[in-house]
PDB file of N, CA and C in Angstrom:
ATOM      1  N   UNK A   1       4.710  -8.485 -22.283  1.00  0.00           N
ATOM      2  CA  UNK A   1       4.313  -9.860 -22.199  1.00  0.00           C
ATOM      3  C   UNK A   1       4.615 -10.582 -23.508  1.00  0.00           C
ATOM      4  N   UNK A   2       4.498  -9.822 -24.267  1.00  0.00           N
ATOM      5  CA  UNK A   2       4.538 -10.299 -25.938  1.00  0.00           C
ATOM      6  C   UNK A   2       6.152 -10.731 -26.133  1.00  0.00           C
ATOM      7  N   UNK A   3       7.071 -10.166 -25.381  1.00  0.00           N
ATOM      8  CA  UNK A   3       8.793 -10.671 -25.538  1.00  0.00           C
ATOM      9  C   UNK A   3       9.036 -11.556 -24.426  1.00  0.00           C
ATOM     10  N   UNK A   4       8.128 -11.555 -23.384  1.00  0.00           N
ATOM     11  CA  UNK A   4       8.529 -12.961 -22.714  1.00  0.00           C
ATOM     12  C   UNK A   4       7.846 -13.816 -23.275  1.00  0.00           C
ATOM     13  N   UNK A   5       6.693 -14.120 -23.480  1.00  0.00           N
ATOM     14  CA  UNK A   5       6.341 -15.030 -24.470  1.00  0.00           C
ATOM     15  C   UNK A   5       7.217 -15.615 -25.712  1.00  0.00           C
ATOM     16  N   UNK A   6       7.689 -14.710 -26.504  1.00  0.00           N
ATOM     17  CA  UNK A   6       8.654 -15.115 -28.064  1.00  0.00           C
ATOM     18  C   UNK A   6       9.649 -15.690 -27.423  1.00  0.00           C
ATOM     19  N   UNK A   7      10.477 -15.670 -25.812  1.00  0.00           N
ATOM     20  CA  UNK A   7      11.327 -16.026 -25.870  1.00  0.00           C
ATOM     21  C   UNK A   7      11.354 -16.962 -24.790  1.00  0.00           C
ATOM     22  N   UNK A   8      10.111 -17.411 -24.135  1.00  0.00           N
ATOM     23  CA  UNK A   8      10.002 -18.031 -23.719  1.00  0.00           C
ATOM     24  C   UNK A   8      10.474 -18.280 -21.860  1.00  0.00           C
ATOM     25  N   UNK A   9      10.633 -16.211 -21.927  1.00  0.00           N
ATOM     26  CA  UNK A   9      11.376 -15.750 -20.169  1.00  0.00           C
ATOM     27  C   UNK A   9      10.470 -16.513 -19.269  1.00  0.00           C
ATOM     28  N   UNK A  10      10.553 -16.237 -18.181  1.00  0.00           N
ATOM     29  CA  UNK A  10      10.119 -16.531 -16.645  1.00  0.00           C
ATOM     30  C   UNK A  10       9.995 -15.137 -15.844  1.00  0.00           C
ATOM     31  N   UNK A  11       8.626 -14.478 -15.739  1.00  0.00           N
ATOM     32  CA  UNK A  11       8.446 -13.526 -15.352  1.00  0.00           C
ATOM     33  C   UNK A  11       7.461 -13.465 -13.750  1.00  0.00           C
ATOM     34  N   UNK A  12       7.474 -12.824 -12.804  1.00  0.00           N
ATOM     35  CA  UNK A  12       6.646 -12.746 -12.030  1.00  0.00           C
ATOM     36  C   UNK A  12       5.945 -11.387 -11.924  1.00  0.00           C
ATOM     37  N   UNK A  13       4.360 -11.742 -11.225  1.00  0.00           N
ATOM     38  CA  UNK A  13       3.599 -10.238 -11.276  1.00  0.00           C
ATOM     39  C   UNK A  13       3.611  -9.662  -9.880  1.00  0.00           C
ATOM     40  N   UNK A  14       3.578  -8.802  -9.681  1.00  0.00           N
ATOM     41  CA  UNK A  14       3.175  -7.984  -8.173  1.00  0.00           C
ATOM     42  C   UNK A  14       2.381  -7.560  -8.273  1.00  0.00           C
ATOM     43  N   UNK A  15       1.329  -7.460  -7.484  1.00  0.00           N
ATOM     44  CA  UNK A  15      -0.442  -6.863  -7.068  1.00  0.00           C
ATOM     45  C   UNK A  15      -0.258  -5.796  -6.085  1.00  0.00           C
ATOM     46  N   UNK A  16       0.040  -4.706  -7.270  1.00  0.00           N
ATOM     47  CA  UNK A  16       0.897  -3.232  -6.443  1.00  0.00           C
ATOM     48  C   UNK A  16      -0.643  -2.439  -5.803  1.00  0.00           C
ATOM     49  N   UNK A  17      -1.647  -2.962  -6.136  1.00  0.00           N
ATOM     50  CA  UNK A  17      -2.918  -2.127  -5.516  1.00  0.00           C
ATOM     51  C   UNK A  17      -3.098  -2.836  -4.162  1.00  0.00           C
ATOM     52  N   UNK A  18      -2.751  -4.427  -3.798  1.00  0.00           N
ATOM     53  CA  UNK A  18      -3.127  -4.537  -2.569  1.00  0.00           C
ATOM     54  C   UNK A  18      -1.488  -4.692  -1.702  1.00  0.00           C
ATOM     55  N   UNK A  19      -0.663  -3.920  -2.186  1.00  0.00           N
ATOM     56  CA  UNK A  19       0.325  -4.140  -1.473  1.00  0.00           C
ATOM     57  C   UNK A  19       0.592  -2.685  -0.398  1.00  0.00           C
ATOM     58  N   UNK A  20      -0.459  -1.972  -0.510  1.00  0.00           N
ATOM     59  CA  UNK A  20      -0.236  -0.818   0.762  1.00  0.00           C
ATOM     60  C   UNK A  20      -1.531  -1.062   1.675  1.00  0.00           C
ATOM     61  N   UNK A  21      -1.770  -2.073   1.697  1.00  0.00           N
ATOM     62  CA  UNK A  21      -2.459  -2.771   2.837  1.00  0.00           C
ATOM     63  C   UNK A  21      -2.009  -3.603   4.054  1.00  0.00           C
ATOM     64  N   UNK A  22      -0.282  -3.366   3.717  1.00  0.00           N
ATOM     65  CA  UNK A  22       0.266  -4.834   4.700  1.00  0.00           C
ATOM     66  C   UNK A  22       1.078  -3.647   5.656  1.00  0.00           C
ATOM     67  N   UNK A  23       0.908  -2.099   5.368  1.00  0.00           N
ATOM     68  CA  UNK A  23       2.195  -1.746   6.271  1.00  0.00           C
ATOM     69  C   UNK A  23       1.841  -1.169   7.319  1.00  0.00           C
ATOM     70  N   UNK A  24       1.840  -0.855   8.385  1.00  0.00           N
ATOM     71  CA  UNK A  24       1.417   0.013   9.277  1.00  0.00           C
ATOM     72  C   UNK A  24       1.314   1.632   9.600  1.00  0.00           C
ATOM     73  N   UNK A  25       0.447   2.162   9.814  1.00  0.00           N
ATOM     74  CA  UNK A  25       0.662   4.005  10.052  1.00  0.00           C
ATOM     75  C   UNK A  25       1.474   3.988  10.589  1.00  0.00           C
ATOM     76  N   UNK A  26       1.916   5.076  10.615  1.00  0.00           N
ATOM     77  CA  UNK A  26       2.930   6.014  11.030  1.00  0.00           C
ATOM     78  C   UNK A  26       2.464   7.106  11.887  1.00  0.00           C
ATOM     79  N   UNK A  27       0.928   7.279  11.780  1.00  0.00           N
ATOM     80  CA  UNK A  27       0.192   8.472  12.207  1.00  0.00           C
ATOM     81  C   UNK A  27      -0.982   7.382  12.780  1.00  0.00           C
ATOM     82  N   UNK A  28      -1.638   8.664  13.836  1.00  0.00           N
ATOM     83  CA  UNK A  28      -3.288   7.860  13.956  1.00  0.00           C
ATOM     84  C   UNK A  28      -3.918   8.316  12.637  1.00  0.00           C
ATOM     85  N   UNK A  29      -4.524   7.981  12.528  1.00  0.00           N
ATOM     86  CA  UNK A  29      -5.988   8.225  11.171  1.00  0.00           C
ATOM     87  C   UNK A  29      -7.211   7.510  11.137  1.00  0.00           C
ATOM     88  N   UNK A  30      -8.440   8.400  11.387  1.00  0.00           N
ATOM     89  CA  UNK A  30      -9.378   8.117  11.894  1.00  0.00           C
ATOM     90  C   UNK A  30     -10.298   8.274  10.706  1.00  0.00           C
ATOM     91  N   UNK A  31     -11.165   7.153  10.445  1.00  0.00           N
ATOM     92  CA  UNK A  31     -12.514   6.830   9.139  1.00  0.00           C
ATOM     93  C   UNK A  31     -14.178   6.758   9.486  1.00  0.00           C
ATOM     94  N   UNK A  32     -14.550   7.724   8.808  1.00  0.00           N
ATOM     95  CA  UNK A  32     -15.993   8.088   9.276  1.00  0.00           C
ATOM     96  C   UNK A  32     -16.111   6.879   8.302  1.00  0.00           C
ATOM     97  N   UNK A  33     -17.357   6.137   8.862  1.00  0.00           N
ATOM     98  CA  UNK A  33     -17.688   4.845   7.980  1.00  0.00           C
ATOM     99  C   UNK A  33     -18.378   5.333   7.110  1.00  0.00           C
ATOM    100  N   UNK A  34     -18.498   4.480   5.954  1.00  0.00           N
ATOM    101  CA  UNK A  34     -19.493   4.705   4.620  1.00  0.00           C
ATOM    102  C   UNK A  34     -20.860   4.963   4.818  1.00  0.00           C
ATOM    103  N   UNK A  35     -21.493   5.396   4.236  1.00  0.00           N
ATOM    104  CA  UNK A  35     -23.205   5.116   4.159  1.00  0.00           C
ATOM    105  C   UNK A  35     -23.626   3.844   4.092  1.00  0.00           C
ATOM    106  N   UNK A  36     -24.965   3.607   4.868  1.00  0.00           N
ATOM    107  CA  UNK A  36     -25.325   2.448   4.577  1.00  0.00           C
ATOM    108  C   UNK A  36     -24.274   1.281   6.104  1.00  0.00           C
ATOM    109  N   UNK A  37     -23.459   1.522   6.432  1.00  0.00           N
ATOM    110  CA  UNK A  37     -22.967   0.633   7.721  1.00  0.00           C
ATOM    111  C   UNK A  37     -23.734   1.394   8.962  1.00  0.00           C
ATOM    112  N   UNK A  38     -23.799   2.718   8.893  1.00  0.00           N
ATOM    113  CA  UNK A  38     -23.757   3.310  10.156  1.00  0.00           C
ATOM    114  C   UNK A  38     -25.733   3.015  10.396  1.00  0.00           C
ATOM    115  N   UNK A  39     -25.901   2.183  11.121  1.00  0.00           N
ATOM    116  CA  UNK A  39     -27.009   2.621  11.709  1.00  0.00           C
ATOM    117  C   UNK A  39     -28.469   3.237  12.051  1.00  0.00           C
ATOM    118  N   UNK A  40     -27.241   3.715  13.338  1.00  0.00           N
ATOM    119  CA  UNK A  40     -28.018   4.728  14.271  1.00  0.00           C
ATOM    120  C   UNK A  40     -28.198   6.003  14.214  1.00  0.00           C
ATOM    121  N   UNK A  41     -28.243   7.073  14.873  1.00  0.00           N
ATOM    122  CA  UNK A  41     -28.131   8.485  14.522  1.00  0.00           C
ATOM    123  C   UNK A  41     -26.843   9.133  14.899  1.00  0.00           C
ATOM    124  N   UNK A  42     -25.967   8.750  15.916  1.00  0.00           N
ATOM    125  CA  UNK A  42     -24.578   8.704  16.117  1.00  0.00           C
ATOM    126  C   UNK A  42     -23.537   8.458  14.858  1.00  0.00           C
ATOM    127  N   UNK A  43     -22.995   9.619  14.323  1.00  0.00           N
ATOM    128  CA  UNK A  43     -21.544   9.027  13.775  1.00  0.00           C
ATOM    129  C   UNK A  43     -20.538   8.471  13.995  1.00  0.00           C
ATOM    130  N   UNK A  44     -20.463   7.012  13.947  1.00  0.00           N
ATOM    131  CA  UNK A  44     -19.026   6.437  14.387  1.00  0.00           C
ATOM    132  C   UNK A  44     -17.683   6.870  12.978  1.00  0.00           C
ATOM    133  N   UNK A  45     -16.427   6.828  14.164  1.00  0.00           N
ATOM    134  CA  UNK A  45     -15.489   6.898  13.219  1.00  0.00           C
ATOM    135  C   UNK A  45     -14.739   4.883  13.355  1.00  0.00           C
ATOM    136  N   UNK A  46     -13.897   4.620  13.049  1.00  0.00           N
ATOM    137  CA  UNK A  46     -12.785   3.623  13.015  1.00  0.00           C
ATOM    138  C   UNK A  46     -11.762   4.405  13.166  1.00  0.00           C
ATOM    139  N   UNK A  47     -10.771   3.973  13.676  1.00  0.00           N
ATOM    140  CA  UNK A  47      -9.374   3.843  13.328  1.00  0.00           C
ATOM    141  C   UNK A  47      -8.821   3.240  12.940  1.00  0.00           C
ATOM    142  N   UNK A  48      -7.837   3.486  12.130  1.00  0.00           N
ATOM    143  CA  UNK A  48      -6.834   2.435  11.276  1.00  0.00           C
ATOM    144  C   UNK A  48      -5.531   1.862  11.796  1.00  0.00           C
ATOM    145  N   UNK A  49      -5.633   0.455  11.336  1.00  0.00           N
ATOM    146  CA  UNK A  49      -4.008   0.287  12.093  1.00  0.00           C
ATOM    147  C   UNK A  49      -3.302  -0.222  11.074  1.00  0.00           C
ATOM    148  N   UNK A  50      -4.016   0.099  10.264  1.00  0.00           N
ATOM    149  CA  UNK A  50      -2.581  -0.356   8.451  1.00  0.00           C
ATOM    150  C   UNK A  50      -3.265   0.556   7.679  1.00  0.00           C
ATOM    151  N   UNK A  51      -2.241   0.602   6.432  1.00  0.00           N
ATOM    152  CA  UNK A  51      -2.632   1.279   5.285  1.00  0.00           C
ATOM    153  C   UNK A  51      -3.727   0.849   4.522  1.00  0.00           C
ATOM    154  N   UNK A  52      -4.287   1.601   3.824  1.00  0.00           N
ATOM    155  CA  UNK A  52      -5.494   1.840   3.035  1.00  0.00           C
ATOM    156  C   UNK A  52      -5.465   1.788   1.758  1.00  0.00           C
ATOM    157  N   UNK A  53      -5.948   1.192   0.716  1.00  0.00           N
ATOM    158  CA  UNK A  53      -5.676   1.649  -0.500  1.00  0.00           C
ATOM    159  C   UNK A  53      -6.238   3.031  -0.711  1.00  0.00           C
ATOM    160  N   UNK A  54      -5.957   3.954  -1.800  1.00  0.00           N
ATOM    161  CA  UNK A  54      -6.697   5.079  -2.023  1.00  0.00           C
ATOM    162  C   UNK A  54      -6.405   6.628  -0.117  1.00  0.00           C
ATOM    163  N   UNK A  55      -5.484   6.045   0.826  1.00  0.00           N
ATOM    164  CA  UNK A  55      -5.341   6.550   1.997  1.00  0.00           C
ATOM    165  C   UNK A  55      -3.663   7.266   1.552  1.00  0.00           C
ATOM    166  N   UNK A  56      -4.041   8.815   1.578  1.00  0.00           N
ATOM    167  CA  UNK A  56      -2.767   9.423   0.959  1.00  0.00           C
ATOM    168  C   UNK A  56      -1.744   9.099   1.357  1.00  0.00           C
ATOM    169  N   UNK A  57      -1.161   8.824   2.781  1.00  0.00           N
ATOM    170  CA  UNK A  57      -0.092   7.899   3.136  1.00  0.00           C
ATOM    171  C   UNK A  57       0.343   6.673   2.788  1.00  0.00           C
ATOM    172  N   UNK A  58      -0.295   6.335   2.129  1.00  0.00           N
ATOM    173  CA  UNK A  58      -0.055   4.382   1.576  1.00  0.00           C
ATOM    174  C   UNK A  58       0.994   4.479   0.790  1.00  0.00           C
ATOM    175  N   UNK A  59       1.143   4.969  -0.721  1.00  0.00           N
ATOM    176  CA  UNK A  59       2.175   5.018  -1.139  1.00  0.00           C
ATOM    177  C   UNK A  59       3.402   6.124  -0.634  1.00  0.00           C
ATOM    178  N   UNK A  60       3.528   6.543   0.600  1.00  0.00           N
ATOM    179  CA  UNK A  60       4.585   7.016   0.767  1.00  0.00           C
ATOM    180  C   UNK A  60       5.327   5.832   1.710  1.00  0.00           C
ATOM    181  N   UNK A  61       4.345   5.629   2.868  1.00  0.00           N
ATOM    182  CA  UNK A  61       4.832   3.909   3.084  1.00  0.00           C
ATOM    183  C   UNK A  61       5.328   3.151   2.412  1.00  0.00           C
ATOM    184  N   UNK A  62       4.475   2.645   1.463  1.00  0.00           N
ATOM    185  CA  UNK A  62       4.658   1.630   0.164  1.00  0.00           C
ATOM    186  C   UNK A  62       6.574   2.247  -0.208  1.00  0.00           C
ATOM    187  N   UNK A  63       6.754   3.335  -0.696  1.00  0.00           N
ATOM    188  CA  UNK A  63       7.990   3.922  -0.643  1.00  0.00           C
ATOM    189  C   UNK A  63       9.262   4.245  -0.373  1.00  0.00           C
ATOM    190  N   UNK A  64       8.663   4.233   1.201  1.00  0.00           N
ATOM    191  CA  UNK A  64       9.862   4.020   2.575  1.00  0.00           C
ATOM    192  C   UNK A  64      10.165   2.573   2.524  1.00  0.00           C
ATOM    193  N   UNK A  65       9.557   2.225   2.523  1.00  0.00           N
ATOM    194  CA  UNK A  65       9.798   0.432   2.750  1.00  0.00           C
ATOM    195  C   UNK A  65      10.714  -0.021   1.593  1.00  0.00           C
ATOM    196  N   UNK A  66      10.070   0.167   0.582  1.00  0.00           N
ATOM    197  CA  UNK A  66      10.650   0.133  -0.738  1.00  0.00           C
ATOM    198  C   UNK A  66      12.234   0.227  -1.112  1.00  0.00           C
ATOM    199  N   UNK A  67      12.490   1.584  -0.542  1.00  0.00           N
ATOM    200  CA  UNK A  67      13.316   2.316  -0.603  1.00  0.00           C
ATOM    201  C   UNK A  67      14.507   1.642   0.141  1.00  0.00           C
ATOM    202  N   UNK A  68      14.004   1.315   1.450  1.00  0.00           N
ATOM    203  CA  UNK A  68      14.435   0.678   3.075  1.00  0.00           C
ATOM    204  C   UNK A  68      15.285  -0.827   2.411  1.00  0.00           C
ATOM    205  N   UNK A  69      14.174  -0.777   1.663  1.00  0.00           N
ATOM    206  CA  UNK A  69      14.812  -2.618   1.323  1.00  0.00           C
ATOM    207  C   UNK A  69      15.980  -3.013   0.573  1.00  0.00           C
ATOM    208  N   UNK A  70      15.680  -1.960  -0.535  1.00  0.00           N
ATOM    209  CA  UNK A  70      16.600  -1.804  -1.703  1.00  0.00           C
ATOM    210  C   UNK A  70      18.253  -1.821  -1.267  1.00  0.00           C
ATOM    211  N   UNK A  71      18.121  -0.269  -0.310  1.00  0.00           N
ATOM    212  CA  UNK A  71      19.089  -0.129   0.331  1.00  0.00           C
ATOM    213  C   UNK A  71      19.793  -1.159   1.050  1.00  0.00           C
ATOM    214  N   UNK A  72      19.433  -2.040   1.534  1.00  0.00           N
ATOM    215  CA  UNK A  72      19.612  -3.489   2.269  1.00  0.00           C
ATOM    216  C   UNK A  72      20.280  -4.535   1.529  1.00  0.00           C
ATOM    217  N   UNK A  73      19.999  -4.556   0.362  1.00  0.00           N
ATOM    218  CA  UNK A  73      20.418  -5.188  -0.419  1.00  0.00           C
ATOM    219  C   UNK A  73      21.818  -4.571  -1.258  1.00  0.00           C
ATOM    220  N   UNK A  74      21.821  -3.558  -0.906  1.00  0.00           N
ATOM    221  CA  UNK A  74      23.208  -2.945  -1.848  1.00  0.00           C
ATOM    222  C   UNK A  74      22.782  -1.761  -2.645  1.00  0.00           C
ATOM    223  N   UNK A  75      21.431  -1.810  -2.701  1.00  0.00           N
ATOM    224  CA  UNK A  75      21.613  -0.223  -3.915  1.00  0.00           C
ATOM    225  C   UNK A  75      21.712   1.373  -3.383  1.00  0.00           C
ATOM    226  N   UNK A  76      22.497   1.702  -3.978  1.00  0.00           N
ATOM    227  CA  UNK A  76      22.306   3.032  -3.792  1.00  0.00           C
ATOM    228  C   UNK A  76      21.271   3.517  -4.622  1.00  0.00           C
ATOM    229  N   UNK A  77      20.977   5.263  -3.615  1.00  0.00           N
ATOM    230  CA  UNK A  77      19.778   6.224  -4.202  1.00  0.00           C
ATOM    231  C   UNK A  77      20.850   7.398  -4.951  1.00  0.00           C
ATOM    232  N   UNK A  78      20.306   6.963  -6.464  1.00  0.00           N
ATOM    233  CA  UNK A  78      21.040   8.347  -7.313  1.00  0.00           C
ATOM    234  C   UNK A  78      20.806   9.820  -6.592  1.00  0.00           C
ATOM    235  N   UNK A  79      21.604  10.663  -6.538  1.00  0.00           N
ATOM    236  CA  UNK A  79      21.388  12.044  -6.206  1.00  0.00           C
ATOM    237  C   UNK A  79      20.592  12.884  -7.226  1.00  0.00           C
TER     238      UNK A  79
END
C-alpha cells in the first residue's frame, strides 16, 4: 500500500473470505445447526446449496473457477 500511495497507482481490493460463498456444491453436504438455534429435542440438519466459508470444499471451488477463468482469458497452467 505504501508504493501505491508514493506513486500515486490505482489499486483494487478483493474480499477473498466472502468470495467462496457465491459458488455452488458440487456434492450434497449436510449441517447439523449450531447450539442455541435448535430448539426442540430433535436434531435438525440443513443442507447447503453454496459454499461455506471455513467448508473444506470452498477453496477448491474458489480454485476451479479461478483456474476456469484464467484459462478463458488466455493463460496457460505452468507444468
Amino acid at each position: 500500500m505504501a508504493i501505491i500511495a508514493k506513486f500515486d497507482l490505482e489499486t483494487t481490493q478483493i474480499d477473498t473470505v466472502n468470495i467462496f460463498v457465491y459458488y455452488n456444491l458440487d456434492k450434497v453436504v449436510y449441517i447439523k445447526l449450531p447450539p442455541g438455534f435448535n430448539k426442540g429435542k430433535i436434531d435438525k440438519v440443513l443442507r447447503l446449496k453454496k459454499a461455506l466459508y471455513g467448508l473444506q470444499r470452498s477453496p477448491l471451488l474458489w480454485q476451479k473457477n479461478l483456474t476456469s477463468s484464467l484459462n478463458k482469458l488466455g493463460f496457460k497452467e505452468v507444468p
